[in-house]
N, C-alpha and C. Protein backbone atom coordinates (compact mmCIF):
# COMPACT_ATOMS: atom_id res chain seq x y z
N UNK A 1 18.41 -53.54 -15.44
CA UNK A 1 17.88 -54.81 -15.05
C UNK A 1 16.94 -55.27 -16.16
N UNK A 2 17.06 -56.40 -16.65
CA UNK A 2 16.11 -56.97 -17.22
C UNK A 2 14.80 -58.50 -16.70
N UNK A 3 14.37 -58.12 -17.23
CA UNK A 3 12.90 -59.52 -16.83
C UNK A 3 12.18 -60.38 -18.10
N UNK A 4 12.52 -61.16 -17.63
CA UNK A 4 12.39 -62.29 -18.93
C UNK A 4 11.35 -63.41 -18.42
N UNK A 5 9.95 -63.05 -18.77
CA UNK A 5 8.85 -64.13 -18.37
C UNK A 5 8.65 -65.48 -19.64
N UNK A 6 9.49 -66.80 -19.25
CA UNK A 6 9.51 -67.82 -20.00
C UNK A 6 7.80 -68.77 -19.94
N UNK A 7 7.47 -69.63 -20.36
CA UNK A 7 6.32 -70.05 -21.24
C UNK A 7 5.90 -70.71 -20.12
N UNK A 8 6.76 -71.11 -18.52
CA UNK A 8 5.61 -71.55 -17.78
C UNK A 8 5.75 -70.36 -16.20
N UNK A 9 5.32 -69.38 -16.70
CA UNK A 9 5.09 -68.57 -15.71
C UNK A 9 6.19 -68.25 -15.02
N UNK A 10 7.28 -68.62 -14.82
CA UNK A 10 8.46 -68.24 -14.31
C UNK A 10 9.13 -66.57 -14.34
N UNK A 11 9.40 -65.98 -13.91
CA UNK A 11 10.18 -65.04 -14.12
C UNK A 11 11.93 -65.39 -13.94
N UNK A 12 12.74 -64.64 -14.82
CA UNK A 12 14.24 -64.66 -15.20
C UNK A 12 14.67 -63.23 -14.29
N UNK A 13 15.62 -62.83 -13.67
CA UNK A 13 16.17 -61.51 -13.07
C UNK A 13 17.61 -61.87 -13.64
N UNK A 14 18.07 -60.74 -14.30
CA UNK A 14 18.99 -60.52 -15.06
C UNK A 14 19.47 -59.12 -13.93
N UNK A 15 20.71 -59.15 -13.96
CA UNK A 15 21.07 -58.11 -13.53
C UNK A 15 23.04 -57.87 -13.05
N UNK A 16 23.35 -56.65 -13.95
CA UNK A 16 24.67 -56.05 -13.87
C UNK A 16 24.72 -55.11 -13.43
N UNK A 17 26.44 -55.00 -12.91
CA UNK A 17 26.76 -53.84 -12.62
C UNK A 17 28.14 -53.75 -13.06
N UNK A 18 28.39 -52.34 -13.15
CA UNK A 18 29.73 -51.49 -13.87
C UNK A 18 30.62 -51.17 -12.94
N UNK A 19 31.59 -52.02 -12.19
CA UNK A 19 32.45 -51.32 -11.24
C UNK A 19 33.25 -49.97 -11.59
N UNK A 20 33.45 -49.69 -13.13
CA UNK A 20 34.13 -48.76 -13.49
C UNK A 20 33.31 -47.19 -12.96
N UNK A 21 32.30 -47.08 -12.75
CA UNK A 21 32.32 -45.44 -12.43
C UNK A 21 31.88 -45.37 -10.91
N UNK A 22 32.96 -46.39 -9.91
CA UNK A 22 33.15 -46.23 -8.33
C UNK A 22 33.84 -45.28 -8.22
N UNK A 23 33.71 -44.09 -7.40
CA UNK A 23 34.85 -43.52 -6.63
C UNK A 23 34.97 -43.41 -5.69
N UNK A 24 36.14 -42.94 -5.46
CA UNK A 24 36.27 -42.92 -3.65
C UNK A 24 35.69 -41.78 -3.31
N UNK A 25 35.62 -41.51 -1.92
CA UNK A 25 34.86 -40.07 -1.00
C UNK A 25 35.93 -39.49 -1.30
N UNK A 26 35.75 -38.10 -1.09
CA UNK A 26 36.70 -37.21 -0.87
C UNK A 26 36.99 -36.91 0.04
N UNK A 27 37.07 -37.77 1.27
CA UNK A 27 38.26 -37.80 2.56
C UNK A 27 38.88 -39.04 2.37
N UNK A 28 38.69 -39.84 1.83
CA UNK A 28 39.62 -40.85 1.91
C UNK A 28 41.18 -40.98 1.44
N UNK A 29 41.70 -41.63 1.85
CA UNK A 29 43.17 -41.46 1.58
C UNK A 29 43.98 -41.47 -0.28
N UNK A 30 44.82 -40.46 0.21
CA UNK A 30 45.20 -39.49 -0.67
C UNK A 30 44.60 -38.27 -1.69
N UNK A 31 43.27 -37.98 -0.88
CA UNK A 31 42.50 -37.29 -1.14
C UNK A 31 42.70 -35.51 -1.05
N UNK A 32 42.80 -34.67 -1.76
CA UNK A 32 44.18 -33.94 -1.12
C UNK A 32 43.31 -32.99 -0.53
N UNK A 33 44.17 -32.21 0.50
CA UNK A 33 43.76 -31.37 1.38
C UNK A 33 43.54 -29.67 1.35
N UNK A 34 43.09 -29.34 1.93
CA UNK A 34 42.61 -27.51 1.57
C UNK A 34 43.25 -27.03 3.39
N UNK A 35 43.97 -25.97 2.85
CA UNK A 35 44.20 -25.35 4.12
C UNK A 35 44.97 -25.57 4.50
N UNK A 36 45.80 -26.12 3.95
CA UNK A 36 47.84 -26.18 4.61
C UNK A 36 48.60 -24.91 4.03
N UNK A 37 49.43 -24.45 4.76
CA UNK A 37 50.33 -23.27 4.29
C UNK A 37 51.72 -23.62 4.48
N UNK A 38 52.52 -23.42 3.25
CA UNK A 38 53.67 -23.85 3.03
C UNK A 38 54.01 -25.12 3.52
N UNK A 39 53.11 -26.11 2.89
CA UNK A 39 53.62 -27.08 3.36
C UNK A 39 53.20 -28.44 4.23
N UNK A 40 53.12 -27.40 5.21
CA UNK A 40 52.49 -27.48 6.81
C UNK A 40 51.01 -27.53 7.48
N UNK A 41 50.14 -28.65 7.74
CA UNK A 41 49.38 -28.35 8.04
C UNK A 41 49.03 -27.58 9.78
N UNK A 42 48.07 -26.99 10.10
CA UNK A 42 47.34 -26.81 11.33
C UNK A 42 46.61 -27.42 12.23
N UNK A 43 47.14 -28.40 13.49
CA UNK A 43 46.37 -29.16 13.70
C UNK A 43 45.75 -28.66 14.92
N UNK A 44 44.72 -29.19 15.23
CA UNK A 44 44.00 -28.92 16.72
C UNK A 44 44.05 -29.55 17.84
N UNK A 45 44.05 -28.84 18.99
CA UNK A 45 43.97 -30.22 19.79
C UNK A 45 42.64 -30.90 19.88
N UNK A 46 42.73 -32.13 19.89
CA UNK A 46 41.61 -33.80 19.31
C UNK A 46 40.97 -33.09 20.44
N UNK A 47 41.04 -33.35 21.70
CA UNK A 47 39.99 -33.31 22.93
C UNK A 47 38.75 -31.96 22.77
N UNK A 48 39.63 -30.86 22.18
CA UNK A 48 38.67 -29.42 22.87
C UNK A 48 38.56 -29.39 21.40
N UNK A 49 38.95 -29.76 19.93
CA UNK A 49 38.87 -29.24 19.11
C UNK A 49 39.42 -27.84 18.91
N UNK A 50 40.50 -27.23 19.64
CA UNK A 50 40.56 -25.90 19.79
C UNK A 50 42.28 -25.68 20.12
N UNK A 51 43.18 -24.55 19.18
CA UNK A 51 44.09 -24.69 19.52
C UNK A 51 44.60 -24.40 21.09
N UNK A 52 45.80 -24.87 21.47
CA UNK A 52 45.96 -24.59 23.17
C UNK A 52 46.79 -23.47 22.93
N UNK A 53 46.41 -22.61 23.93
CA UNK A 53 46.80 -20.87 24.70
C UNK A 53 48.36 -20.92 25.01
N UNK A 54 49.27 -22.26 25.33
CA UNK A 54 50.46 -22.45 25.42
C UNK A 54 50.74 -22.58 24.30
N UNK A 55 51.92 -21.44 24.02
CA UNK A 55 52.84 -21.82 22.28
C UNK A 55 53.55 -23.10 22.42
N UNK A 56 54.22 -23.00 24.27
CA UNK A 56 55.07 -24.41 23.95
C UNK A 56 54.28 -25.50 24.26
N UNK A 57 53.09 -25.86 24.01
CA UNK A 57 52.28 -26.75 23.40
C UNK A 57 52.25 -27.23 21.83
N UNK A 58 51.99 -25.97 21.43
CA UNK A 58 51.56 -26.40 19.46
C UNK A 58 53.03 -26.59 19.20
């Protein structure tokens, strides 16, 4: 940022920015993932957070 005080008391606000060094989060999409095996990820069930005790569930 710069400040530029001209001859009748005024102040100037100067000010840039560099969109080039944005990045995205590292969950956002196509962000890649840890913990898939062959392939395949492991999911949980959403409600309990917890896999279900029935195989013919998962």
């Amino acid at each position: 940022m710069q400040v530029k005080d001209d001859s009748l008391g005024q102040v100037e606000f100067t000010v840039s920015i560099d969109s080039t060094i944005a990045r995205a989060h590292q969950h956002a999409a196509g962000a890649r993932k840890r913990g898939t095996t062959a392939g395949r990820s492991i999911r949980s069930n959403r409600k309990t957070g917890r896999r279900s005790d029935d195989p013919a569930v998962d």
